[in-house]
Protein backbone atom coordinates (compact mmCIF):
# COMPACT_ATOMS: atom_id res chain seq x y z
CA UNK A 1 0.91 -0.33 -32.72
CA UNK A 2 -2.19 0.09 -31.00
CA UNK A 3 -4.38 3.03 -29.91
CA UNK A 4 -5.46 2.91 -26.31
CA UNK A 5 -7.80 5.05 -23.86
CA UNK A 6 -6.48 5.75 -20.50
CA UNK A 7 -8.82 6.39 -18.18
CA UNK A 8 -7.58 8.85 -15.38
CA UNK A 9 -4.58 10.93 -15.63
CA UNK A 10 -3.41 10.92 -11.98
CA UNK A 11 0.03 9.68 -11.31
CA UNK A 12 -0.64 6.13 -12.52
CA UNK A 13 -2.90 7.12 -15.84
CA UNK A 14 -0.41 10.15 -16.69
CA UNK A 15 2.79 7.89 -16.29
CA UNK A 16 1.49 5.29 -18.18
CA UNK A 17 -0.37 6.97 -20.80
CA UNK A 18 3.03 8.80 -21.75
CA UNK A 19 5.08 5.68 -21.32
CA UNK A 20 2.75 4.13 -23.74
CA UNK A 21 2.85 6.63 -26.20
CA UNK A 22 6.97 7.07 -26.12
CA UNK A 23 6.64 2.78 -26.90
CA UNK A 24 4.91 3.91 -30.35
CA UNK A 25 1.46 3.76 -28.99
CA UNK A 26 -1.28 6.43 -29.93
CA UNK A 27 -2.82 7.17 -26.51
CA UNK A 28 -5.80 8.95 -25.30
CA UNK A 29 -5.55 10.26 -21.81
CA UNK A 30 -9.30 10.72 -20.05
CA UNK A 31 -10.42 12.54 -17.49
CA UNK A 32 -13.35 14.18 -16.13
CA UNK A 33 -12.05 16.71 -14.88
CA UNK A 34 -11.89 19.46 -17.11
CA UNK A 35 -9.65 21.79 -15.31
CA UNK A 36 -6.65 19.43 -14.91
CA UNK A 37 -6.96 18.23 -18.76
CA UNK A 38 -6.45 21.56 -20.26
CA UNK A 39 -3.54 21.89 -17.68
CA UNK A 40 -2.34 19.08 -20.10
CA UNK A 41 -3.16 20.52 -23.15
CA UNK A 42 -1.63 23.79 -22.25
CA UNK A 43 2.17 21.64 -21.29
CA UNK A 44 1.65 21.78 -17.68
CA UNK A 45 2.14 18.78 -15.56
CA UNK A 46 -0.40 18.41 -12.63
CA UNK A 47 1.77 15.81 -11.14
CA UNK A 48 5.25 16.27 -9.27
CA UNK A 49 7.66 13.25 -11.48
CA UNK A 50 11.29 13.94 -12.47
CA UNK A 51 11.24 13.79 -16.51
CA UNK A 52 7.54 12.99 -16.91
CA UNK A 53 7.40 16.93 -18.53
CA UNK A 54 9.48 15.62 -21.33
CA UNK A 55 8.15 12.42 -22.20
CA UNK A 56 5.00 14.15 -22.49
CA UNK A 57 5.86 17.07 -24.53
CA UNK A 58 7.73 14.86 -26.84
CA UNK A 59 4.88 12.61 -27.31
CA UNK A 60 2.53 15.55 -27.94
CA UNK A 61 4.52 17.24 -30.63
CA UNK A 62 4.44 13.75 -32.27
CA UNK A 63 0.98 13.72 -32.27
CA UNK A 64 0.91 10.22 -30.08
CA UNK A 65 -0.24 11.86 -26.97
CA UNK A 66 -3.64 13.45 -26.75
CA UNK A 67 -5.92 14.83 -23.42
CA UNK A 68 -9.83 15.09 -23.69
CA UNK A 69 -12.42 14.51 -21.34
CA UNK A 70 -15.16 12.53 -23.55
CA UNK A 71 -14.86 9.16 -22.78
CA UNK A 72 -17.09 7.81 -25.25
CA UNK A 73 -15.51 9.16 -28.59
CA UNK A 74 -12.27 7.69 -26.90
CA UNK A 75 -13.16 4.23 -26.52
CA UNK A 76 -14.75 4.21 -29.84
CA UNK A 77 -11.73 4.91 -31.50
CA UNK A 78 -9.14 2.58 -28.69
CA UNK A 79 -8.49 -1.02 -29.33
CA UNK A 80 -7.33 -1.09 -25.45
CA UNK A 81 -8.87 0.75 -22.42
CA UNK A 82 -6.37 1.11 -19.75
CA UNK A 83 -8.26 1.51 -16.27
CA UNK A 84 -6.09 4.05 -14.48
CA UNK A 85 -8.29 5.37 -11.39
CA UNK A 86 -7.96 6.07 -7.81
CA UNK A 87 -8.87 3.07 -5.55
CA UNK A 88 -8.89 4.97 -2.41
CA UNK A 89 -9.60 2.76 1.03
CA UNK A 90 -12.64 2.28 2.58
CA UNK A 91 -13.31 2.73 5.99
CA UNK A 92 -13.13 -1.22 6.72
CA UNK A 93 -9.31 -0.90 5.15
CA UNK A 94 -10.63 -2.50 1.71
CA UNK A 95 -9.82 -0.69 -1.86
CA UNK A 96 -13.34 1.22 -3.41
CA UNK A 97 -13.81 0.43 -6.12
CA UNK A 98 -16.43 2.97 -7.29
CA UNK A 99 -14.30 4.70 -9.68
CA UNK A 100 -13.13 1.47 -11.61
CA UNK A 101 -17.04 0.38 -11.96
CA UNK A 102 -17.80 3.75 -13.50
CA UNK A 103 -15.51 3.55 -15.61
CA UNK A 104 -16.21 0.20 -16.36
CA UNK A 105 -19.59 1.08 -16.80
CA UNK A 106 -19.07 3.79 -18.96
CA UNK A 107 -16.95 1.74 -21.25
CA UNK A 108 -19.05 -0.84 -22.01
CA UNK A 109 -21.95 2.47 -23.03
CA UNK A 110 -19.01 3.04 -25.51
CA UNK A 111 -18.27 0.35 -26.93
CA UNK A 112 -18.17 -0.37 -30.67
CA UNK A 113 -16.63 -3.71 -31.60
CA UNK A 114 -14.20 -5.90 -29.64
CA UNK A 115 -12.08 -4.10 -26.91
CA UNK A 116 -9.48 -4.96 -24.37
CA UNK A 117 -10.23 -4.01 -20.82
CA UNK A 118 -7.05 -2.97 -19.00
CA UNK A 119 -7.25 -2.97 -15.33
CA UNK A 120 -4.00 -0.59 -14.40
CA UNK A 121 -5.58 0.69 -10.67
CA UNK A 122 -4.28 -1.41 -8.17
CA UNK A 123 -7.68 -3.82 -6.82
CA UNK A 124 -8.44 -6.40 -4.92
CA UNK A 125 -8.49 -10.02 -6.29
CA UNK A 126 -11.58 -10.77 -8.10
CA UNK A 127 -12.04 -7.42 -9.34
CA UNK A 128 -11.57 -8.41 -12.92
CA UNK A 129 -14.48 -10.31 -12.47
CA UNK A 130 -16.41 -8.02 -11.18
CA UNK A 131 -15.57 -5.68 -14.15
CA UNK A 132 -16.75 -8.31 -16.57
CA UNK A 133 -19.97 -8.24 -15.00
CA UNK A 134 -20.40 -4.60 -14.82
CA UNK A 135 -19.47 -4.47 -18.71
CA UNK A 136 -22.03 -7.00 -19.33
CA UNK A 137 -24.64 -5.75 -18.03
CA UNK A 138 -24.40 -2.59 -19.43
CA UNK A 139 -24.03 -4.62 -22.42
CA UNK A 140 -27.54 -6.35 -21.69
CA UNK A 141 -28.95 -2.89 -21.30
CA UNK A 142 -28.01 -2.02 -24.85
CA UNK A 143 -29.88 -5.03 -26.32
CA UNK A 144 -29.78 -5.62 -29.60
CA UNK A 145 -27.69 -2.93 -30.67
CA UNK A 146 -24.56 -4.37 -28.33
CA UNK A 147 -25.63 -8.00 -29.38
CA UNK A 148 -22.21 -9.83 -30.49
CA UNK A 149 -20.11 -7.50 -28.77
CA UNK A 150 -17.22 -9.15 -27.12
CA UNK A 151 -14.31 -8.27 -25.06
CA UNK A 152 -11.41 -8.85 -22.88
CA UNK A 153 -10.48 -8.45 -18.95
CA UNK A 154 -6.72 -8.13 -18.34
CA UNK A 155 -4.94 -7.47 -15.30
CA UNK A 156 -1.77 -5.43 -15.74
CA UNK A 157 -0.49 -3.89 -12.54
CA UNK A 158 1.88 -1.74 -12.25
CA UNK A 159 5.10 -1.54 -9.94
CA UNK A 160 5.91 2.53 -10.57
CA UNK A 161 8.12 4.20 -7.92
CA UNK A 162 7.34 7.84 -7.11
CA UNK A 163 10.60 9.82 -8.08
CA UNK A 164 11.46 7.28 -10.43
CA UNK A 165 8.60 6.04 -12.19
CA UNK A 166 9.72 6.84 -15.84
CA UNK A 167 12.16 5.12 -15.21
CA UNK A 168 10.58 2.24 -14.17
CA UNK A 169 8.06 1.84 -16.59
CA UNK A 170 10.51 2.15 -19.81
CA UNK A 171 12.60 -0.25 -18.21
CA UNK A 172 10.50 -2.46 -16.12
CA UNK A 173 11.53 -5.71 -13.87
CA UNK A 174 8.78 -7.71 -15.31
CA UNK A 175 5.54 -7.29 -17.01
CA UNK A 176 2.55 -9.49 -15.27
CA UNK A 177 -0.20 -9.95 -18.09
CA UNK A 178 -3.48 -11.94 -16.32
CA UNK A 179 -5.39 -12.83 -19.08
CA UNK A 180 -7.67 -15.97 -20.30
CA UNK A 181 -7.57 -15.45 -24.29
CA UNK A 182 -5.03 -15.69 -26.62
CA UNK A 183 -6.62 -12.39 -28.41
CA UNK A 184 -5.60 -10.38 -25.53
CA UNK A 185 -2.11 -11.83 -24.56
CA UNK A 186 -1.64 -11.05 -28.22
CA UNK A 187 -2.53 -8.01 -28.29
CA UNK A 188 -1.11 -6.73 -24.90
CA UNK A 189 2.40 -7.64 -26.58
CA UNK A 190 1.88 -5.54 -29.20
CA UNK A 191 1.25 -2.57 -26.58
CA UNK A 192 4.71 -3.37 -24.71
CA UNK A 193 6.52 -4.31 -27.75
CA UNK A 194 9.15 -2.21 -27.16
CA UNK A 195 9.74 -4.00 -23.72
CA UNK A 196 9.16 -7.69 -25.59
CA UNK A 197 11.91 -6.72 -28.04
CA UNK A 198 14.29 -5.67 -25.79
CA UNK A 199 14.04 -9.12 -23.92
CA UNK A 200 12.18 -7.66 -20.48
CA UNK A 201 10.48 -10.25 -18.59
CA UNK A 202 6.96 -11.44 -19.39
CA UNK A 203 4.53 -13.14 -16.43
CA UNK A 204 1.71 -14.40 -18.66
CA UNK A 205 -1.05 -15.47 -15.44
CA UNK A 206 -4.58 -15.66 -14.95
CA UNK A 207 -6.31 -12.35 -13.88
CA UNK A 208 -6.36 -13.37 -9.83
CA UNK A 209 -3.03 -14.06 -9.82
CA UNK A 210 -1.80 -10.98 -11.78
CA UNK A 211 -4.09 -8.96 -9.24
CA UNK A 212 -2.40 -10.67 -6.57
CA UNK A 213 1.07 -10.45 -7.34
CA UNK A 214 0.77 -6.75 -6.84
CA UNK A 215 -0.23 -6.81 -3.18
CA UNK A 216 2.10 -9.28 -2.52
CA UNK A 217 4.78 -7.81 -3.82
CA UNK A 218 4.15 -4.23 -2.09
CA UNK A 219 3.30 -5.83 1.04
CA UNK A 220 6.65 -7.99 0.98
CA UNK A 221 8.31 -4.50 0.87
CA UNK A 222 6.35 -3.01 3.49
CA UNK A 223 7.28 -6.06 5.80
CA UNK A 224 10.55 -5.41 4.80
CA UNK A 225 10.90 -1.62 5.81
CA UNK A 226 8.81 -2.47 9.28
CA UNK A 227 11.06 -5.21 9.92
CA UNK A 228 14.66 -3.05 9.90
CA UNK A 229 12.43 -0.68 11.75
CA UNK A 230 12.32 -2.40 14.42
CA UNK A 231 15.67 -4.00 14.44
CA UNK A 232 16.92 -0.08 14.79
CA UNK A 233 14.91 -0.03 17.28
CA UNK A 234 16.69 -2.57 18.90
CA UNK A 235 19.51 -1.51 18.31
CA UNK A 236 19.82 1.62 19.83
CA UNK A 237 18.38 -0.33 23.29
CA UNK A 238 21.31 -2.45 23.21
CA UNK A 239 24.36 -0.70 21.36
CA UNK A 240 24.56 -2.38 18.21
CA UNK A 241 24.24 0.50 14.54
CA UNK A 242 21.09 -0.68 12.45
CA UNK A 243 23.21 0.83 9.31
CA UNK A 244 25.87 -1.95 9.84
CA UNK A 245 23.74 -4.70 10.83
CA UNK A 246 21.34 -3.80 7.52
CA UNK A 247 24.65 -3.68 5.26
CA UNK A 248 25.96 -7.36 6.29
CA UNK A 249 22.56 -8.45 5.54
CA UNK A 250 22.12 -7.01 2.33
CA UNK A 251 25.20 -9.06 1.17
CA UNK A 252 23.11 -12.11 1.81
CA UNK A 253 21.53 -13.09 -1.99
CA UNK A 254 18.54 -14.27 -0.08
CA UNK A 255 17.95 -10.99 1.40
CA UNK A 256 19.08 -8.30 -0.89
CA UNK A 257 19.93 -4.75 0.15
CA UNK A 258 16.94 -2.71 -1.14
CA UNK A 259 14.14 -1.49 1.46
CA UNK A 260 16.53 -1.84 4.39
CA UNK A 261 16.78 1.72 5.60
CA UNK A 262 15.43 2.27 8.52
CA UNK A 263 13.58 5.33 9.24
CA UNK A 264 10.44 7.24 10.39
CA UNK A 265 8.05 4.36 8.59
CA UNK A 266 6.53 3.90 5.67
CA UNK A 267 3.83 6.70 3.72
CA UNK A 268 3.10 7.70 0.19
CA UNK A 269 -0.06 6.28 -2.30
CA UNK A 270 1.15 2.49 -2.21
CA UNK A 271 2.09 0.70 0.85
CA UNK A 272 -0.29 2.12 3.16
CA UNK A 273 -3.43 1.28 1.12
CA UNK A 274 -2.50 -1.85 -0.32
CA UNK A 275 -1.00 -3.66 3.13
CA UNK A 276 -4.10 -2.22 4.34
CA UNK A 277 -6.43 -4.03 1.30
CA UNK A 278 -3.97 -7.43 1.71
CA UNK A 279 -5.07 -7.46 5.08
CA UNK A 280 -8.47 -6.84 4.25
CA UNK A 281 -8.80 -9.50 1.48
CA UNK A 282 -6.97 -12.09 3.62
CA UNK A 283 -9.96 -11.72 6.42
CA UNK A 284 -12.87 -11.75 3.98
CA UNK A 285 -11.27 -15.19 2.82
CA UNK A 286 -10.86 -16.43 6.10
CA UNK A 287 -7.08 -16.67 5.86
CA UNK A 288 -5.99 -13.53 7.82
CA UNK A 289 -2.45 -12.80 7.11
CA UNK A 290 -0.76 -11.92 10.81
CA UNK A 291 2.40 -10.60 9.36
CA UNK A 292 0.76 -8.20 6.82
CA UNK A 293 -1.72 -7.19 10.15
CA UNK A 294 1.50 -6.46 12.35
CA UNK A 295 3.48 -4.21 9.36
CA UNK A 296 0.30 -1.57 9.27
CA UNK A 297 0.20 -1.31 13.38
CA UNK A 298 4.29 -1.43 14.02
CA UNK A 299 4.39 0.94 11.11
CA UNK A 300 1.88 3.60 12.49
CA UNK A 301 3.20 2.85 15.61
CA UNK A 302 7.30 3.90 14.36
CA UNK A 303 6.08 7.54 13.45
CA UNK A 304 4.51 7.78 17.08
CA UNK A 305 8.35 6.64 18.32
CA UNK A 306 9.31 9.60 16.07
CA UNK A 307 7.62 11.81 18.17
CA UNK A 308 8.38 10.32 21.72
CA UNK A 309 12.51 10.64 19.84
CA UNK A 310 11.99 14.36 19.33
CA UNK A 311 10.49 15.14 22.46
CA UNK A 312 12.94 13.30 24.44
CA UNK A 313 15.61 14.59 23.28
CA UNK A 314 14.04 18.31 23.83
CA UNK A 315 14.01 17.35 27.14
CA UNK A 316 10.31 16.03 27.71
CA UNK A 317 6.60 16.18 26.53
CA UNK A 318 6.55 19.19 29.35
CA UNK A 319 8.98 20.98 27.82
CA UNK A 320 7.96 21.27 24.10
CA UNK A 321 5.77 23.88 24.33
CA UNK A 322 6.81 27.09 22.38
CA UNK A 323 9.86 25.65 20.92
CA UNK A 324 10.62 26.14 17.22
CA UNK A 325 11.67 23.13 15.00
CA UNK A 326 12.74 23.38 11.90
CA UNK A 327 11.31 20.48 9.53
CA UNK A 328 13.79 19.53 6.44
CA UNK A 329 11.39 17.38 3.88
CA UNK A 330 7.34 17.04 4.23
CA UNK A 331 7.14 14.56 1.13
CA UNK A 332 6.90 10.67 2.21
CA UNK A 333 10.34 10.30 -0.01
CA UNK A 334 12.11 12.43 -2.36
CA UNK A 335 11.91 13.46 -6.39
CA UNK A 336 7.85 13.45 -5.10
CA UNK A 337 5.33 16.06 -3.51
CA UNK A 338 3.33 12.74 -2.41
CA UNK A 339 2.14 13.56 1.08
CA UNK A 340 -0.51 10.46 1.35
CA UNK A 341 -0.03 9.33 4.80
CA UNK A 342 3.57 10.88 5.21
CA UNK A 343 5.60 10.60 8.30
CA UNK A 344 6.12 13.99 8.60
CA UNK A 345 1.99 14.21 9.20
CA UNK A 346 1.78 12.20 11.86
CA UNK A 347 4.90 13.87 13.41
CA UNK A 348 3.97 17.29 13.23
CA UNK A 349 0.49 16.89 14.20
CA UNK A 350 1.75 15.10 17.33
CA UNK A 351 4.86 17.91 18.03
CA UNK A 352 1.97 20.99 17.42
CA UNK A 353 -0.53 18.88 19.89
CA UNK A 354 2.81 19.75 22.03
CA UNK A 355 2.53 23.04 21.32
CA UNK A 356 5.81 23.24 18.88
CA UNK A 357 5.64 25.68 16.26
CA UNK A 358 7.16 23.79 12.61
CA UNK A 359 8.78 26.07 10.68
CA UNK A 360 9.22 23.53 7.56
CA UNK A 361 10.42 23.60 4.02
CA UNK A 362 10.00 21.02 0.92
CA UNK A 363 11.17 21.36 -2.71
CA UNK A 364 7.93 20.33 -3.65
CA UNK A 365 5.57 19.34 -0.85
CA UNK A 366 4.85 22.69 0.88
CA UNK A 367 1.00 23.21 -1.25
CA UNK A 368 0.29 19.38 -0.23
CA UNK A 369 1.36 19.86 3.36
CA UNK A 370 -0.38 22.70 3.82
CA UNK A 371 -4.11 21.80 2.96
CA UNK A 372 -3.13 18.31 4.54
CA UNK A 373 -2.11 20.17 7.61
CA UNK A 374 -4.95 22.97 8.02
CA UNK A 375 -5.80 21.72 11.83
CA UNK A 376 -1.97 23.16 12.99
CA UNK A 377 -2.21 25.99 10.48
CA UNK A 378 -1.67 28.48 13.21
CA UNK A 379 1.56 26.28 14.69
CA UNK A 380 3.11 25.42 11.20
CA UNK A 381 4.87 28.01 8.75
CA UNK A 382 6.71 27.46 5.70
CA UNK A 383 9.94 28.15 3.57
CA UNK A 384 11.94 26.95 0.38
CA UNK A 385 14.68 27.57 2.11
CA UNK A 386 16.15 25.29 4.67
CA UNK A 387 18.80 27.76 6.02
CA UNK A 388 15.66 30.21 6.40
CA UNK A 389 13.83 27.08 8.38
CA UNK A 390 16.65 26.68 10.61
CA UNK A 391 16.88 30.33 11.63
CA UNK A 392 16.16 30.09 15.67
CA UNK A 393 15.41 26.69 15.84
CA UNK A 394 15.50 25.05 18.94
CA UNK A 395 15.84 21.70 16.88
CA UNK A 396 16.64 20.23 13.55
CA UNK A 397 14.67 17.28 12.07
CA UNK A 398 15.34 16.00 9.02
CA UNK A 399 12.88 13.92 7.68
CA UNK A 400 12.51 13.70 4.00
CA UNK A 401 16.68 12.77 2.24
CA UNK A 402 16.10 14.99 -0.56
CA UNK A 403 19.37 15.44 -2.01
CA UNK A 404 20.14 19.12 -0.92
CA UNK A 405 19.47 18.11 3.04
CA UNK A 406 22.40 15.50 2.59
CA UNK A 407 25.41 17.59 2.33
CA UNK A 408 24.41 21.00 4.60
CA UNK A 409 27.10 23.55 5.87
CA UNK A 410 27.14 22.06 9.65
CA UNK A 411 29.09 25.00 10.52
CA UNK A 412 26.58 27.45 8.79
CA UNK A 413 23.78 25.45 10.35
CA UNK A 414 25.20 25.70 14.01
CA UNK A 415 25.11 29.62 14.05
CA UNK A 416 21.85 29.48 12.95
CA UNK A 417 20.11 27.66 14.79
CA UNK A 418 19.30 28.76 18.85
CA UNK A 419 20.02 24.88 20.34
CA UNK A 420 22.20 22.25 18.24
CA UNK A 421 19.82 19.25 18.20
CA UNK A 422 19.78 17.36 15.17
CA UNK A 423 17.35 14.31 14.68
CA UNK A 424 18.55 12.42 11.70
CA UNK A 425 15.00 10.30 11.03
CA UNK A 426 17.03 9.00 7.51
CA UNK A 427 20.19 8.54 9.07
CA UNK A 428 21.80 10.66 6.23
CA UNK A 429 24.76 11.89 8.49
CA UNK A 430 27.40 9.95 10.49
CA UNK A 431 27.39 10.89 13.94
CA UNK A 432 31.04 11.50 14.57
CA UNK A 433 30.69 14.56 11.70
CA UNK A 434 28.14 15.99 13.28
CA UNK A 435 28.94 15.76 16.64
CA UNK A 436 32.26 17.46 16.06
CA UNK A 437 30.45 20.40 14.52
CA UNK A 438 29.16 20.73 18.49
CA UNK A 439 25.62 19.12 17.73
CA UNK A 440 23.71 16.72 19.57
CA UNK A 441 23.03 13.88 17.37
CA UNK A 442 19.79 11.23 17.42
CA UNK A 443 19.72 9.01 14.43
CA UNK A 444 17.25 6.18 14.24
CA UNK A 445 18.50 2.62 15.65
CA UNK A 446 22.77 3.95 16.17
């Protein structure tokens, strides 16, 4: 088995540095900062991922999984480095790249013998490249003392879901592997053996294609959640129930049931910045791709209609002001406290800019939402209880499907609250059952 470095220990680095180690590995997780590594060292998890705790603490007492923040000593003693950093976007919509170069950078400082570069952090095509070349010229810098040193680029994306990314990466789809030597195919195997034993698909590419099979594929699935979007949407203007329509075309082969749930649009770490960076790579190659252009601005524009929902069915913009609504979910999904570019921001800050006041409640959001929220501080409070949220409310959202907002006492909820107006943005509840409990119902395209 090998010994790797992985560099960053946010949700991608953490995930896969204790996948790697469960596979047999002996894994180094890096970061620089110092705080959230003796976190790690101490058992505590600075991530929110359902049985993540365990695979870690397992793979510590085995002594496969270690935390440091010298970089150096790592890579000296790693036959792969695993890139695992934060490409955040740019203000032009395209992934920076700063933290991958340092790293990079710092690697090749490191470096000791022959090494195998791992790019994990989801980047633009013809990053890879661009990693060789930062390696080598630190290299060059190093002169004589560096002189015969060679390595490997790989691309290696990953295709984690938040709430179930354990999952995912023990038992993975496919593994893409975009690399140009033999060396570091090889090599690469012996990393995932467990996975190349147990017969899980292997996509052996070059390194553009790897790189671009994971825009595609998260794009695809943002075009995918837009599109039933907006065929709910329709749906409600002439009759028909989105939930039916998306059922009867699930049972098509060709289209498949997953990511047809419509809702309040698309959030969380993935499909905003990387439709965002497809779009962005497909103008800076003078190809611009229309569809992946239209998802971002029909997406953004779904959580307005989330808004315009709420406060029509309050009775108006006009009349907003000073009512209370209770907020079930903050988190972009559930089994996550992932609030990057939630719904439920864009919707509260537009309800508050109404003069609501949000009384919400999250099993695991509420310290993200409320440093993401500071400008309606003084128009949002918060509870772990969503009994206690709906106490007074002049309306009931629910926005995030967590599984303790799908089965609440309708009859508990309807003495609670001061009007009984429930918005169903996850269409979690069948109309006819709420109704009868003396609610109003809105659900999102029935």
């Amino acid at each position: 088995m090998a010994t790797i470095t992985v560099a960053g220990t946010g949700y991608v680095g953490l995930v896969s540095g204790a996948c790697l180690a469960d596979f047999g590995n002996t894994v180094i997780c890096v970061d620089n900062n110092a705080a959230k590594i003796e976190t790690l060292k101490k058992g505590g998890i600075p991530i929110y991922e359902p049985g993540l705790d365990e695979v870690v603490s397992r793979n510590v007492q085995a002594g496969r999984l270690t935390f440091c923040t010298d970089m150096a000593s790592s890579v000296k003693k790693s036959d792969v480095v695993f890139i695992a950093v934060g490409t955040p976007p740019a203000d032009d919509g395209s992934a920076d790249l700063k933290y991958v170069e340092a790293v990079a950078r710092e690697v090749a400082r490191a470096m000791n013998g022959y090494k195998v570069i791992v790019d994990k952090s989801t980047v633009p095509v013809g990053t890879g490249r661009r990693v060789m070349n930062w390696i080598a010229e630190e290299l060059a810098k190093r002169g004589a003392e560096a002189k015969g040193f060679v390595f490997d680029v790989v691309s290696n994306p990953e295709f984690l879901r938040e709430g179930s990314a354990v999952q995912d990466f023990m038992h993975p789809d496919r593994v893409v592997i975009g690399a140009e030597s033999d060396r570091a195919k090889n090599l690469m195997k012996e990393v995932y053996r467990s996975l190349y034993l147990n017969e899980t698909p292997y996509i052996e590419t070059n390194i553009e294609t790897a790189e671009m099979i994971k825009y595609a594929s998260n794009s695809f699935l943002a075009v995918k959640i837009t599109f039933i979007n907006e065929v709910a949407n329709l749906c409600e203007k002439v009759g028909a129930n989105v939930q039916d329509v998306a059922k009867a075309m699930g049972r098509d082969g060709r289209i498949g049931g997953k990511f047809l749930h419509p809702g309040p649009g698309y959030g969380g770490s993935c499909f905003p910045k990387d439709t965002q960076a497809m779009a962005r790579i497909g103008r800076d190659a003078g190809e611009p791709l229309s569809i992946i252009e239209t998802t971002i601005e029909a997406n953004e524009q779904q959580k307005r209609r989330m808004v315009e929902k709420i406060e029509a069915g309050l009775g108006g913009r006009a009349a907003i002001a000073g009512k209370t609504i209770a907020m079930l979910g903050l988190a972009f999904k559930p089994n996550t406290d992932d609030m990057r570019e939630a719904p439920s921001l864009t919707i509260i800050e537009g309800l508050c800019a109404d003069g609501a006041k949000i009384r919400a409640c999250d099993p695991a959001a509420i310290k993200e939402a409320t440093w993401r929220l500071e400008s309606c501080k003084d128009s949002v409070s918060y509870t772990n209880d969503e009994y206690d949220a709906m106490r007074d409310a002049d309306a009931v959202v629910l926005m995030t499907e967590w599984n303790q907002y799908r089965n609440l006492d309708l009859d508990r909820v309807k003495k609670l609250v001061k009007s009984p107006l429930f918005f169903d943005l996850r269409n979690v509840y069948k109309r006819e059952d709420v109704e009868a409990k003396g609610f109003r119902y809105f659900a999102v395209g029935k």
